[in-house]
Protein backbone atom coordinates (compact mmCIF):
# COMPACT_ATOMS: atom_id res chain seq x y z
CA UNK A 1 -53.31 158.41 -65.25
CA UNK A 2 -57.03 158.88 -65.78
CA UNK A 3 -58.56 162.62 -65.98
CA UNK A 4 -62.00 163.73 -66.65
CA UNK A 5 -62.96 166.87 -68.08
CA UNK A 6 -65.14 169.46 -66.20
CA UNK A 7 -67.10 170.55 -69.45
CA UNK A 8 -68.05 167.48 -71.19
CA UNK A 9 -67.18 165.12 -68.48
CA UNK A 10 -64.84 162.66 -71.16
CA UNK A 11 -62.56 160.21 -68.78
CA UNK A 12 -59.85 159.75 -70.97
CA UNK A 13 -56.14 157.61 -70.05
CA UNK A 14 -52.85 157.68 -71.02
CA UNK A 15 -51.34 155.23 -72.17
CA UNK A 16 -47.55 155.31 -71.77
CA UNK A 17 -46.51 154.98 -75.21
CA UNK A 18 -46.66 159.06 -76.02
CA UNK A 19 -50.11 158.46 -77.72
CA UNK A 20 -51.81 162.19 -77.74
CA UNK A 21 -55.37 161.83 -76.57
CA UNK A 22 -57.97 164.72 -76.51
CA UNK A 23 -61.42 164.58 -74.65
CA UNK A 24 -64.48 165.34 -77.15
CA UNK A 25 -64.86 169.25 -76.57
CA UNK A 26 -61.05 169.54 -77.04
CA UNK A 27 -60.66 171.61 -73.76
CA UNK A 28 -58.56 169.24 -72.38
CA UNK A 29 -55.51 166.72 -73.45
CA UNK A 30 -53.26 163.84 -72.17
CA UNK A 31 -49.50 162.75 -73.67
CA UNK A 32 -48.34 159.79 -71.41
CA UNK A 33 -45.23 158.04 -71.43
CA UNK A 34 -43.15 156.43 -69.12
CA UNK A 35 -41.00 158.96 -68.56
CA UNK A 36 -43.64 162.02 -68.04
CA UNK A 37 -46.94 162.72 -67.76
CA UNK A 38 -48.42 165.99 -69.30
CA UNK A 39 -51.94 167.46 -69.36
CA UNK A 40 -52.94 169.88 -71.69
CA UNK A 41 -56.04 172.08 -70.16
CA UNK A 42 -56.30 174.75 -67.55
CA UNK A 43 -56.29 173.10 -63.80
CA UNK A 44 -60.27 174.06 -63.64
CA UNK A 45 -60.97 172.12 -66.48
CA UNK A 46 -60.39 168.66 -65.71
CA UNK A 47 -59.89 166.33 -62.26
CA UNK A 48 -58.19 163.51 -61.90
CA UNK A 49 -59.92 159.88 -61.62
CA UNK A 50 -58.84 157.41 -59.08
């Protein structure tokens, strides 16, 4: 899953192994794996990318 973030406007991916990944303001965070998918970051901060 790809997500971008509203403020800085960072596309950043999961990447299925759990790998933590923050966008470069911090507001917004993804922890992938192939079980779940979580997104750290209020729902008006970030969209996701097809």
């Amino acid at each position: 899953m790809k997500i971008r973030c509203r403020k800085c406007r960072d596309i950043i991916q999961g990447d299925k192994k759990g790998t933590f990944i923050r966008c470069t303001c911090k507001k917004i965070a993804i922890d992938e794996t192939k079980y779940y998918t979580r997104i750290i970051g209020n729902d008006e901060d970030w969209e996701e990318v097809k």
